[in-house]
N, C-alpha and C. Protein backbone atom coordinates (compact mmCIF):
# COMPACT_ATOMS: atom_id res chain seq x y z
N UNK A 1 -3.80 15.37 1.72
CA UNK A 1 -2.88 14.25 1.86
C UNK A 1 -3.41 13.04 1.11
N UNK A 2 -2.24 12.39 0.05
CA UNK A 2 -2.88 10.82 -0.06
C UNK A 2 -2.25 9.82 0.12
N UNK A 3 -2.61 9.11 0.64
CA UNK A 3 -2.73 7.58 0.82
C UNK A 3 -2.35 6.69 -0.76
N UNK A 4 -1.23 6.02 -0.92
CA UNK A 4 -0.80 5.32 -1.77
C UNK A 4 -1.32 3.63 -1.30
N UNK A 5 -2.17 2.99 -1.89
CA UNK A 5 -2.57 1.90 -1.88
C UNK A 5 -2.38 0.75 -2.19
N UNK A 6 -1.60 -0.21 -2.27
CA UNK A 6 -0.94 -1.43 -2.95
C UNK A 6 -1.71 -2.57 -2.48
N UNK A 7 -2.19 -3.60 -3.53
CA UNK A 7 -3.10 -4.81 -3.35
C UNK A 7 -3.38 -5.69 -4.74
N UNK A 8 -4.27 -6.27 -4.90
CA UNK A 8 -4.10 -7.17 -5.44
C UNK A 8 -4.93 -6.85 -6.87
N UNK A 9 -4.52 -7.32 -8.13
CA UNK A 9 -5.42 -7.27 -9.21
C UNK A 9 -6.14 -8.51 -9.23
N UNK A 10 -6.18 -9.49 -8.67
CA UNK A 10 -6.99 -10.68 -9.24
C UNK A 10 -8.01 -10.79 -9.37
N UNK A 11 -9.12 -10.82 -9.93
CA UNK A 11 -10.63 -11.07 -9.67
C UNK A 11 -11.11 -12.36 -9.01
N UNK A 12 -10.34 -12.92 -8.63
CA UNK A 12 -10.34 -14.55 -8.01
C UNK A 12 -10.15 -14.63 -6.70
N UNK A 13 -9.75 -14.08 -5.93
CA UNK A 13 -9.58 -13.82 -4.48
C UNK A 13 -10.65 -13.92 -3.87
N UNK A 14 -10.59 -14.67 -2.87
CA UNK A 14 -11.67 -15.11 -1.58
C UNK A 14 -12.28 -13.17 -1.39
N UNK A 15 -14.20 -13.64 -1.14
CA UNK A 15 -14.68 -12.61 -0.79
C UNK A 15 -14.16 -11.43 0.36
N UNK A 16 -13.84 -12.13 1.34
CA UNK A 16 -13.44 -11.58 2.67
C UNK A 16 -12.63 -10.29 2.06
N UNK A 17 -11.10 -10.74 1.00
CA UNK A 17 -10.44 -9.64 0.55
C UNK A 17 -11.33 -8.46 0.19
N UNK A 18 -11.85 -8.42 -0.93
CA UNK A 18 -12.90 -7.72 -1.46
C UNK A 18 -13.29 -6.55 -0.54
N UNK A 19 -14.23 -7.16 0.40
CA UNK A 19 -14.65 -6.71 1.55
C UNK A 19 -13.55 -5.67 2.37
N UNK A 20 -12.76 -5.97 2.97
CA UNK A 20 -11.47 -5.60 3.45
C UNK A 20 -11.19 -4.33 2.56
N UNK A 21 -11.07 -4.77 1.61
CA UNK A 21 -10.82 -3.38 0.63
C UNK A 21 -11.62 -2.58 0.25
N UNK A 22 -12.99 -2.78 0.45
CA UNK A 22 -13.80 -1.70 0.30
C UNK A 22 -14.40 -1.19 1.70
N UNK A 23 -14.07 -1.68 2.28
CA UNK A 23 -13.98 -0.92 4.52
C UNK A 23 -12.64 0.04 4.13
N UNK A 24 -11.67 -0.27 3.69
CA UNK A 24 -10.28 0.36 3.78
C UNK A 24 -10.36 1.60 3.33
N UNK A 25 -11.33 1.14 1.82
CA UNK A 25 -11.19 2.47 1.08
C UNK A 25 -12.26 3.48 1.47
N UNK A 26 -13.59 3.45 2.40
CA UNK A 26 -14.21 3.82 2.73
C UNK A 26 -13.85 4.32 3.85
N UNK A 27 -13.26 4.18 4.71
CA UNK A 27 -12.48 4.77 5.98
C UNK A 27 -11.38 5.33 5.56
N UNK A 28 -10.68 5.63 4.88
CA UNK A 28 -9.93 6.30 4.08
C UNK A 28 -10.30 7.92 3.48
N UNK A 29 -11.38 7.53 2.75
CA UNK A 29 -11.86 8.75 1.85
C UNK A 29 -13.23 9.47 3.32
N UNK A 30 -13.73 8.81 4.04
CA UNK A 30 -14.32 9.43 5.18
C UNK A 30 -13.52 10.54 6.39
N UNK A 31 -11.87 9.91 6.24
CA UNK A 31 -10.85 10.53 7.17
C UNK A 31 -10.46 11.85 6.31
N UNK A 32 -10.89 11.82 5.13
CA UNK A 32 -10.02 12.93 4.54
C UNK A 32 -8.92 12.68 3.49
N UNK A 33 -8.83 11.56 3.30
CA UNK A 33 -7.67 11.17 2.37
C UNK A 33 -7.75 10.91 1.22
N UNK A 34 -6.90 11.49 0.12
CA UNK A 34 -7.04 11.13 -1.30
C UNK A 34 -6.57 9.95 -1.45
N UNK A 35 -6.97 9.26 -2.24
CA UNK A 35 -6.28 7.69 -2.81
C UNK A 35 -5.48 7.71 -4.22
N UNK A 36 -4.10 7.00 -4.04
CA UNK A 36 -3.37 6.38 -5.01
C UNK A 36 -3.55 5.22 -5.35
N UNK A 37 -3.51 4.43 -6.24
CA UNK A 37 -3.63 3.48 -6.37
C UNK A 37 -3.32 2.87 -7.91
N UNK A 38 -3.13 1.61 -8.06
CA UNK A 38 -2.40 1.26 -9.39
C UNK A 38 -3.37 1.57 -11.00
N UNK A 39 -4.46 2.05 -11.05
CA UNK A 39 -5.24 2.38 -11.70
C UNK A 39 -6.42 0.93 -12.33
N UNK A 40 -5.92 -0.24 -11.67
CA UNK A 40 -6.84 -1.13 -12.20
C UNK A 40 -8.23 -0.96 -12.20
N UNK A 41 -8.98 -2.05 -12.89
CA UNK A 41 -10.44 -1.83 -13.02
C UNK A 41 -11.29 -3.14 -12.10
N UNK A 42 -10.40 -3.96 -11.92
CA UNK A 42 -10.62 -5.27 -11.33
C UNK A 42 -9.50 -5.85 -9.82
N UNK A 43 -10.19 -6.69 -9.61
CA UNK A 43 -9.36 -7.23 -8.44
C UNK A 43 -9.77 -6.39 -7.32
N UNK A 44 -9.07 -6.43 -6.06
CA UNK A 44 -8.82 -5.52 -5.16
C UNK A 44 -8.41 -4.01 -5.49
N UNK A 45 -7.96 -3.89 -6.45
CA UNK A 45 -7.73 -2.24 -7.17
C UNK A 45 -9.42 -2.10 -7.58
N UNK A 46 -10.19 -2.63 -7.79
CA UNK A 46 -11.09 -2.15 -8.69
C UNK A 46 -12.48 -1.56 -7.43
N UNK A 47 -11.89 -2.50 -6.36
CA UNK A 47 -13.01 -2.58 -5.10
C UNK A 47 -12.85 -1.23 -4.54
N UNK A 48 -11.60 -1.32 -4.59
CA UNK A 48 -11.02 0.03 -3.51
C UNK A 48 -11.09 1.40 -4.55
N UNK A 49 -10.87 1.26 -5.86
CA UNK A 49 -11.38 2.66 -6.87
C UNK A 49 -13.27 2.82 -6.79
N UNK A 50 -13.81 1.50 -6.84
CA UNK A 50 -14.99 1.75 -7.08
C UNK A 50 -15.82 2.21 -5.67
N UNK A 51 -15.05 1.83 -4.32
CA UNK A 51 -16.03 2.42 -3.26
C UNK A 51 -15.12 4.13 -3.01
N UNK A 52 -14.12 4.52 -3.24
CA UNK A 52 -14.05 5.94 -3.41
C UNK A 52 -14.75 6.65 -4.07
N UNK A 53 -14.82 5.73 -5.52
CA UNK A 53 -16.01 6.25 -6.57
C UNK A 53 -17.04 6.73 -6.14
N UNK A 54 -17.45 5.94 -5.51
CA UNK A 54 -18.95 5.26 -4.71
C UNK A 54 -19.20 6.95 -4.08
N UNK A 55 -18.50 6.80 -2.51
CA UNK A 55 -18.64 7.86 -1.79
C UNK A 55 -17.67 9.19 -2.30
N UNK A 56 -17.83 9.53 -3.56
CA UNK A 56 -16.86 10.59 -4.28
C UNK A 56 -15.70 11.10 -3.69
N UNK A 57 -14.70 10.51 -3.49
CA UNK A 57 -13.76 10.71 -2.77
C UNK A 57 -12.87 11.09 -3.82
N UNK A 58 -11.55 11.55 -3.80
CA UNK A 58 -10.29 11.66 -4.25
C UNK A 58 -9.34 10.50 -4.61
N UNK A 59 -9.33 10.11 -6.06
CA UNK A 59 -8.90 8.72 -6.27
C UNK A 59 -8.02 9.29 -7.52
N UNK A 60 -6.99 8.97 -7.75
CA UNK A 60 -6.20 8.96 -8.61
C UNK A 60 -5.08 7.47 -9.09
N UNK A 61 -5.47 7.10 -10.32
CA UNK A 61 -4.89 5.77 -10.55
C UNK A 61 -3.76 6.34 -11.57
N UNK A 62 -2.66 5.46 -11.59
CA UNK A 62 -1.48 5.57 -12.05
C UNK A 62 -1.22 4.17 -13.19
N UNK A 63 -1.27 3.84 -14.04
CA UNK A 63 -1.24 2.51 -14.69
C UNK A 63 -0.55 2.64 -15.95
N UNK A 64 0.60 1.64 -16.12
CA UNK A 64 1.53 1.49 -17.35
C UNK A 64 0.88 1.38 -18.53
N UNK A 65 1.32 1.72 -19.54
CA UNK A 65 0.51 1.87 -21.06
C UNK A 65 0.12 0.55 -21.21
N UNK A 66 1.22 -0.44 -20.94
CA UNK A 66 0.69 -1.97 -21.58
C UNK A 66 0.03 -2.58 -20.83
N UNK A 67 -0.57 -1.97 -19.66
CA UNK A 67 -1.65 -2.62 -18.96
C UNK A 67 -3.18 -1.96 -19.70
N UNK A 68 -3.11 -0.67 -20.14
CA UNK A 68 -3.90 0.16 -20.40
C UNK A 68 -4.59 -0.82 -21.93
N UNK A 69 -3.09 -1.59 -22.43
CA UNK A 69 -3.33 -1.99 -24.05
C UNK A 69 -3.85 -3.18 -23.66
N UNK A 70 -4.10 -3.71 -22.66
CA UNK A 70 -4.49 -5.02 -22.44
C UNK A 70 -6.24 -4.82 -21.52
N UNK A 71 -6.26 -3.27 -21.62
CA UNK A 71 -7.50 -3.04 -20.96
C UNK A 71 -7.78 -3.39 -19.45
N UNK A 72 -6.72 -3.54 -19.13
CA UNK A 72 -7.31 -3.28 -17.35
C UNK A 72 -7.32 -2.00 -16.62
N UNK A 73 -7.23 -1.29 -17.46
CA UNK A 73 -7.56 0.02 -16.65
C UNK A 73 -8.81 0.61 -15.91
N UNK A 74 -9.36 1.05 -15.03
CA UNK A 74 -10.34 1.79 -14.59
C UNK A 74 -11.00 2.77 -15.28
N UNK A 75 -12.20 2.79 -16.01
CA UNK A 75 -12.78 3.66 -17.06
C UNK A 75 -13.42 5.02 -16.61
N UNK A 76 -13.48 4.23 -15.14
CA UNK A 76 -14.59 5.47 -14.09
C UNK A 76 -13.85 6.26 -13.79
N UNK A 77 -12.23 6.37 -13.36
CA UNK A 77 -11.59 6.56 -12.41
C UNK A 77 -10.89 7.89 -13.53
N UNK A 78 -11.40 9.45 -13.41
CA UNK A 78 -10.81 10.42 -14.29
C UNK A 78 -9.40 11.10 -14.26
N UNK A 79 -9.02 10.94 -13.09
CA UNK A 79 -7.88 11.16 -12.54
C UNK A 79 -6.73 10.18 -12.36
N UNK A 80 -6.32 9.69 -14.06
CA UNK A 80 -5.49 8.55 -14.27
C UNK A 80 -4.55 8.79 -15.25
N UNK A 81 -2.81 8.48 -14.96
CA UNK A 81 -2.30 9.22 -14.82
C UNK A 81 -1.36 7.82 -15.73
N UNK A 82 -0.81 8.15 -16.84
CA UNK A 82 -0.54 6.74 -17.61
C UNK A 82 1.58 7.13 -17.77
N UNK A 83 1.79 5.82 -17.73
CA UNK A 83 3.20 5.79 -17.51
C UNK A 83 3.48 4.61 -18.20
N UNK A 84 4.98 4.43 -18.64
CA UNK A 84 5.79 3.93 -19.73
C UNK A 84 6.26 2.07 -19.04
N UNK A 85 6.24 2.08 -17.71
CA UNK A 85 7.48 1.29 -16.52
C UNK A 85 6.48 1.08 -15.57
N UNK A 86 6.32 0.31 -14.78
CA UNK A 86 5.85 -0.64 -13.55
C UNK A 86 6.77 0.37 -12.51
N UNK A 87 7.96 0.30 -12.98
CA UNK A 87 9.32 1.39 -11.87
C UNK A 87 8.67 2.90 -12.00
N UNK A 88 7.75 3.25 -13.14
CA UNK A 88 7.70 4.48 -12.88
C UNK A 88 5.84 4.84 -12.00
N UNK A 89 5.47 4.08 -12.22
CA UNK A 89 3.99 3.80 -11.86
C UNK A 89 4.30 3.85 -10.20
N UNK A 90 5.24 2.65 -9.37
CA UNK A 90 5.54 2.96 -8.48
C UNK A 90 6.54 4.45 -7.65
N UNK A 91 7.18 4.44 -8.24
CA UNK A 91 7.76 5.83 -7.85
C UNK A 91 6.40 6.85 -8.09
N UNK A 92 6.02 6.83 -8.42
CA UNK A 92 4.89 8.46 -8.20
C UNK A 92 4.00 7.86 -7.27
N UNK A 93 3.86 6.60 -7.24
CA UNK A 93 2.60 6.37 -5.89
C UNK A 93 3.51 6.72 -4.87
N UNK A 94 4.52 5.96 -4.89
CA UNK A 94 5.97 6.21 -3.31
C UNK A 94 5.42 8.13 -3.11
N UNK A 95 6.20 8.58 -4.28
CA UNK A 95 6.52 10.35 -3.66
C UNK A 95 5.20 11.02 -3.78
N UNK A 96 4.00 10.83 -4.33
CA UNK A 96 3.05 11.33 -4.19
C UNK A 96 2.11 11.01 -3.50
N UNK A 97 2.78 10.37 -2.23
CA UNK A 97 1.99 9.88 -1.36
C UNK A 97 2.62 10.36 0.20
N UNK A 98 1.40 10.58 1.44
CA UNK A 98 2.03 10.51 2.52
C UNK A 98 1.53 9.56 3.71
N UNK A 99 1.65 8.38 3.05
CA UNK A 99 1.66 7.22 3.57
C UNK A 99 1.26 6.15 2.64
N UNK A 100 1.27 4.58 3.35
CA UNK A 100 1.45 3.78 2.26
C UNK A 100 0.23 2.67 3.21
N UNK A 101 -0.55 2.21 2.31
CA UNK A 101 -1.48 0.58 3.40
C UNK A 101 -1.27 -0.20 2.04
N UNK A 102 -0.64 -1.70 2.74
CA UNK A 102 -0.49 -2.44 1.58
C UNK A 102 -1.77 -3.61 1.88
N UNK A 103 -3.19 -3.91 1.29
CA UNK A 103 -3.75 -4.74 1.37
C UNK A 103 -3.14 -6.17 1.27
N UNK A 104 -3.93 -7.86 1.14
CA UNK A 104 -2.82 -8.34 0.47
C UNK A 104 -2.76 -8.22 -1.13
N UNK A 105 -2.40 -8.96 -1.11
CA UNK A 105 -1.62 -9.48 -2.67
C UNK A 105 -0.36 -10.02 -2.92
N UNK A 106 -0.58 -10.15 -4.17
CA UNK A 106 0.23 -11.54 -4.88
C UNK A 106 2.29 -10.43 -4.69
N UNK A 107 3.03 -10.82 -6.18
CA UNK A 107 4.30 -10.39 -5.92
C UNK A 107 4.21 -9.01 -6.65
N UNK A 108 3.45 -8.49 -7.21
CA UNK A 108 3.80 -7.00 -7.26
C UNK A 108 3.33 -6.42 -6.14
N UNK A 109 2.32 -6.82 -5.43
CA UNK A 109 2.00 -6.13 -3.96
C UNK A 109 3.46 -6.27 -2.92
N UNK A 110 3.76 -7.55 -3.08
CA UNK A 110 5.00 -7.74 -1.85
C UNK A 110 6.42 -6.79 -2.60
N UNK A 111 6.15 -6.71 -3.79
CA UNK A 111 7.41 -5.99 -4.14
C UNK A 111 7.37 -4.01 -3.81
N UNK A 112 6.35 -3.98 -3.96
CA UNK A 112 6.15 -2.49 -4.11
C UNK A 112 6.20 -2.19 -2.60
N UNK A 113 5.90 -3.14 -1.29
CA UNK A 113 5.98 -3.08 0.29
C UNK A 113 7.25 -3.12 0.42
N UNK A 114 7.79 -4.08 -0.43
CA UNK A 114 9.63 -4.36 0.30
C UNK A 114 10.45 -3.08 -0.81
N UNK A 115 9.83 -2.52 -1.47
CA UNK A 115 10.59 -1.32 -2.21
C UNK A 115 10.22 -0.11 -1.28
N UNK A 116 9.38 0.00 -0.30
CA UNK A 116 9.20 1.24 0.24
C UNK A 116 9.50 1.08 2.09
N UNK A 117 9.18 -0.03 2.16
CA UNK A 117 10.59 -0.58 3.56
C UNK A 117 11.74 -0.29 3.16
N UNK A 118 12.38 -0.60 2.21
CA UNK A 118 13.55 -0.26 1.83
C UNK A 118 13.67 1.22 1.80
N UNK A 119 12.86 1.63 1.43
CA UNK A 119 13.45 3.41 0.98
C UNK A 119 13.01 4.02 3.05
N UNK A 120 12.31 3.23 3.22
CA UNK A 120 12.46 3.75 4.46
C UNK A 120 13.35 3.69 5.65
N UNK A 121 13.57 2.43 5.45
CA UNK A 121 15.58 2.26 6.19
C UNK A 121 15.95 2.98 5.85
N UNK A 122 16.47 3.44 4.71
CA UNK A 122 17.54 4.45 4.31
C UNK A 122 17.42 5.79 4.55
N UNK A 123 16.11 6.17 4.95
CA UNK A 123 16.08 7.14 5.46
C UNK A 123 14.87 8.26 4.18
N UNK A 124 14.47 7.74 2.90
CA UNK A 124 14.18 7.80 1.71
C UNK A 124 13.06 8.20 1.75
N UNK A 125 12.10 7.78 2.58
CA UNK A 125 10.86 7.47 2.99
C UNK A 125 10.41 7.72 4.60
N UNK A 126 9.49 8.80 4.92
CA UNK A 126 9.77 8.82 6.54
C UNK A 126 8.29 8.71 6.96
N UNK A 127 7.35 8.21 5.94
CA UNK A 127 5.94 8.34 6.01
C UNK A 127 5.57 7.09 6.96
N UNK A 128 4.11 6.95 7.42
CA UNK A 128 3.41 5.68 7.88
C UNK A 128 3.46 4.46 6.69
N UNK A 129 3.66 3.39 6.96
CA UNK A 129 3.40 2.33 6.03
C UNK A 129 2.39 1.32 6.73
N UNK A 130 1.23 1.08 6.22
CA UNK A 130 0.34 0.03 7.07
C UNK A 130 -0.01 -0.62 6.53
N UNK A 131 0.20 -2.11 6.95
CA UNK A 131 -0.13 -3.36 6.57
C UNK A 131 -1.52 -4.01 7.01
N UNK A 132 -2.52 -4.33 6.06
CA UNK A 132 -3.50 -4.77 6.81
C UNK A 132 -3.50 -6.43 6.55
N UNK A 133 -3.61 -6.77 7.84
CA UNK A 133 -2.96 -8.58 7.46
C UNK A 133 -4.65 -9.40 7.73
N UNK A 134 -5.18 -9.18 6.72
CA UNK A 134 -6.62 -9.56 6.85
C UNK A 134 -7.00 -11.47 7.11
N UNK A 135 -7.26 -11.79 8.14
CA UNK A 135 -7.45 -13.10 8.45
C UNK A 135 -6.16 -13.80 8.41
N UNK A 136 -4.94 -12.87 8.73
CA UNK A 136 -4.15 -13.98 8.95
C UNK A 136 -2.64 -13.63 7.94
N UNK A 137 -3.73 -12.72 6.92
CA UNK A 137 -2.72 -13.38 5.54
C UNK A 137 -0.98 -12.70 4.88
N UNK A 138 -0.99 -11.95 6.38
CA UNK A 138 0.16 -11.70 6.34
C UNK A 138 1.61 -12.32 7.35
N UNK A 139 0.80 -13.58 8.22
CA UNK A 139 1.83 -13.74 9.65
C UNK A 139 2.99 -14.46 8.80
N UNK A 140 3.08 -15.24 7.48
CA UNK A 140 4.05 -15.65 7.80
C UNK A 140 4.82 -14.88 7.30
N UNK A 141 4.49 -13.83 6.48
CA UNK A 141 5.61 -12.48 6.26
C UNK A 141 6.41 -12.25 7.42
N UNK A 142 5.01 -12.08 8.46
CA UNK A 142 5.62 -11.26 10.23
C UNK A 142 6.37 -12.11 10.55
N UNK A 143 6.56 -13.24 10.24
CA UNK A 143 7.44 -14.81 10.91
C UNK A 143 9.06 -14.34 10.07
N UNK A 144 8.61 -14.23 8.79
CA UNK A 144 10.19 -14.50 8.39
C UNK A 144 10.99 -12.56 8.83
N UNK A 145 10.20 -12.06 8.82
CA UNK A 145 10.66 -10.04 9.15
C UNK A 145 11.72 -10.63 11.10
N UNK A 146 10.66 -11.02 11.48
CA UNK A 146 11.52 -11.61 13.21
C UNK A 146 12.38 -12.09 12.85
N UNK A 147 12.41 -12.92 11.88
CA UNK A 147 13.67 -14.18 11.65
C UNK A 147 15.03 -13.26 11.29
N UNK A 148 14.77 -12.47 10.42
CA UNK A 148 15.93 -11.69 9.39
C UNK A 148 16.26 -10.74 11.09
N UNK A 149 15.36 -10.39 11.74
CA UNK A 149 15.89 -9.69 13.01
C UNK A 149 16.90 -10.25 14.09
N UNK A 150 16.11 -11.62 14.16
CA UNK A 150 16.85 -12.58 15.07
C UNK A 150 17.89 -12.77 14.58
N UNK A 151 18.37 -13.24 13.22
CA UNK A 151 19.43 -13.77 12.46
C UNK A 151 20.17 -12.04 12.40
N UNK A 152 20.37 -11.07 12.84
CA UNK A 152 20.76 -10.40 12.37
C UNK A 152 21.09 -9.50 11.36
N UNK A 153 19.93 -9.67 10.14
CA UNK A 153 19.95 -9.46 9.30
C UNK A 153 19.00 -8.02 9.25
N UNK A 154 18.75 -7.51 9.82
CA UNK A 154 18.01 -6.26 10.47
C UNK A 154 17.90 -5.92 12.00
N UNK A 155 18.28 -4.69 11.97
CA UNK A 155 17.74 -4.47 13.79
C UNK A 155 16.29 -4.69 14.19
N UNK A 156 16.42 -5.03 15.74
CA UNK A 156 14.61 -4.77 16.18
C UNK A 156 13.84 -3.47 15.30
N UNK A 157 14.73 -2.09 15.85
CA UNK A 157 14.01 -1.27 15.07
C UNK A 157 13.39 -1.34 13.56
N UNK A 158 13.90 -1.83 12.79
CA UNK A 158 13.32 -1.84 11.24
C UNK A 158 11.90 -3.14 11.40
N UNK A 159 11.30 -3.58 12.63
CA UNK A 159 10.42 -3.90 12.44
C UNK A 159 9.21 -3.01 13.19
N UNK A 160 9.54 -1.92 13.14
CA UNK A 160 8.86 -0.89 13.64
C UNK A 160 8.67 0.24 12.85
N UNK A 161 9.40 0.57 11.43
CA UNK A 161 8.77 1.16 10.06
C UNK A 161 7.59 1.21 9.74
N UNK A 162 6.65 -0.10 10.10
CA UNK A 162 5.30 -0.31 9.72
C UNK A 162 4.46 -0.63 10.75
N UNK A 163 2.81 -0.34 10.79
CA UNK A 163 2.09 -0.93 11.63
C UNK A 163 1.36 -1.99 10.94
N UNK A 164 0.78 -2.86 11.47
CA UNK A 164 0.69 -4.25 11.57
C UNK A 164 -1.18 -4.53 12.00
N UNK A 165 -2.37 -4.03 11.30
CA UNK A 165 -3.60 -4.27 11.77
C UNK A 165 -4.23 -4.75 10.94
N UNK A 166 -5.17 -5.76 11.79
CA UNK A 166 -5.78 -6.57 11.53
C UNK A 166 -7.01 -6.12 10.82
N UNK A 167 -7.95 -4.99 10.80
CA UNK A 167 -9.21 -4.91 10.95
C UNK A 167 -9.00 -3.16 10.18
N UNK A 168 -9.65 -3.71 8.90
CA UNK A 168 -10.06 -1.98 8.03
C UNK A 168 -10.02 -1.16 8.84
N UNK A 169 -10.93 -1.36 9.65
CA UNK A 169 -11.34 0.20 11.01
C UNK A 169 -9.61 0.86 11.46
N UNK A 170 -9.10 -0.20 11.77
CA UNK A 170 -8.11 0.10 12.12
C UNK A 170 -6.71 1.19 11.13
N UNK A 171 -6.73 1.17 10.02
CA UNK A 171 -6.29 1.57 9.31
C UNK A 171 -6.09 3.16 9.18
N UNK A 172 -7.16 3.96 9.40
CA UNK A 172 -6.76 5.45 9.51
C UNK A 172 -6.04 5.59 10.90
N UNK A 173 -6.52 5.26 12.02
CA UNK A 173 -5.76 5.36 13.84
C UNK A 173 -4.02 4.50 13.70
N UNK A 174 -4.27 3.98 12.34
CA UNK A 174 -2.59 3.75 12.33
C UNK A 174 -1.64 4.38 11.98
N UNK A 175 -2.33 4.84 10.19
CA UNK A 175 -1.49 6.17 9.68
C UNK A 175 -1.37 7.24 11.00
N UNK A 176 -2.52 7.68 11.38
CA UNK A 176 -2.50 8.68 12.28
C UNK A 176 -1.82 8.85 13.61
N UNK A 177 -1.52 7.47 13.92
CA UNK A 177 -0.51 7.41 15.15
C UNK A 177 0.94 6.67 15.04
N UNK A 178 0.69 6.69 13.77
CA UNK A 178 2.71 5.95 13.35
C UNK A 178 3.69 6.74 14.16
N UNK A 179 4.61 5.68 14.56
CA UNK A 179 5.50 6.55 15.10
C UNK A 179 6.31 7.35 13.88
N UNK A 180 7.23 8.30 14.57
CA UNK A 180 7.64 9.04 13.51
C UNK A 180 8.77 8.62 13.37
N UNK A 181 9.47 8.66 12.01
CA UNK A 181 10.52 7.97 11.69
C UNK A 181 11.55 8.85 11.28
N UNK A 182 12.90 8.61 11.56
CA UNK A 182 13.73 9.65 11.27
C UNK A 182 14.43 9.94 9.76
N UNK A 183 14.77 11.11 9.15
CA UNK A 183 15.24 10.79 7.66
C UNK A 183 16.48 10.72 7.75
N UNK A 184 16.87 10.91 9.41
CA UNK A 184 18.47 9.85 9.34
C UNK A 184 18.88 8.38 9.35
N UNK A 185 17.90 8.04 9.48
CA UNK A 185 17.71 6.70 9.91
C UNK A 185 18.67 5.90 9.05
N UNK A 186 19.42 6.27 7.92
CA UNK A 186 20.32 5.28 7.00
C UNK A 186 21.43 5.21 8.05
N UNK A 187 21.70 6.46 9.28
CA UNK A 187 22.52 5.90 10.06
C UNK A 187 22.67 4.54 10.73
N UNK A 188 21.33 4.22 10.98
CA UNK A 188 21.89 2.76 11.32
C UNK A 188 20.86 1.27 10.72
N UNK A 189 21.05 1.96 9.37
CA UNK A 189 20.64 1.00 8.75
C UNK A 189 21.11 -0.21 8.51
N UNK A 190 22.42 -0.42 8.91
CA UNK A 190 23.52 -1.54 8.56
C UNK A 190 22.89 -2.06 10.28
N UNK A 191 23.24 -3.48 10.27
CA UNK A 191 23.14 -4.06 11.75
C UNK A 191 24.27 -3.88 11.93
């Protein structure tokens, strides 16, 4: 089974992230799980390829040619898998994955989370999705997800697609105890 990984490329991010991502990816590849991930060489991609590296785990990076031409790719990482589209880079992490932890990050991290919430309303997607909201840095996401609930703009249930932990450790006991989600579920995807 692997684990599709979404987080941040920046090399600028407060240590704590860093950290976070290399507990994640180390409890990850200790549980048994292969890793997806965007194929970077830096940032939070580079932490989380290099401690799979580390403890020889199963890592496979996926990265668009014109990231490749701009050299951020992962040099270590042999099992990298090069694509034309950002749309196509994500679609093979989505289906070649059976589950999803989105570290943080900037707007390709929040886009590639709200593209696989989405496929999971609809019924598209029936895997675990886990959010690790490290020091905080996801509540006001969790603030506006209640709001779109309250306002009607989603049922209670669609805030129950994903688990919600605080603490790396936590991250395999989430995949592993997600509730299970139905692939009918586009039935009541409309509020």
């Amino acid at each position: 089974m692997k684990i599709a990984v979404f987080c941040a490329s920046s090399p600028k991010v407060p240590e704590k992230y860093f950290e976070a991502a290399r507990r994640v990816s180390a409890a990850l590849v200790k549980a048994g799980y292969g890793i997806i991930y965007g194929g970077g060489a830096v940032g939070l991609m580079g932490a989380v390829a290099d401690e799979a590296l580390k403890l020889d785990g199963s890592i496979t990076g996926i990265i668009p040619r014109f990231m490749v031409d701009v050299e951020w790719e992962h040099k270590d990482v042999e099992d990298m898998i090069h694509v034309e589209t950002m749309h196509k880079r994500k679609e093979l992490m989505v289906h070649g994955s059976s589950g999803i932890v989105a570290l943080p990050g900037g707007t390709g991290t929040l886009e590639e989370l709200f593209e696989v919430l989405s496929l999971k309303k609809l019924g598209q997607y029936s895997h675990p999705i886990v959010v690790l909201n490290t020091d905080g840095f996801y509540d006001g996401l969790l603030q506006q997800t209640r709001k779109m609930v309250e306002e009607k703009f989603m049922r209670p249930v669609h805030n129950e697609m994903w688990s919600i932990v605080d603490r790396p450790e936590d991250v395999v006991p989430a995949i592993e105890n997600a509730k299970p989600w139905d692939k009918n579920s586009i039935n009541f995807a409309a509020v």
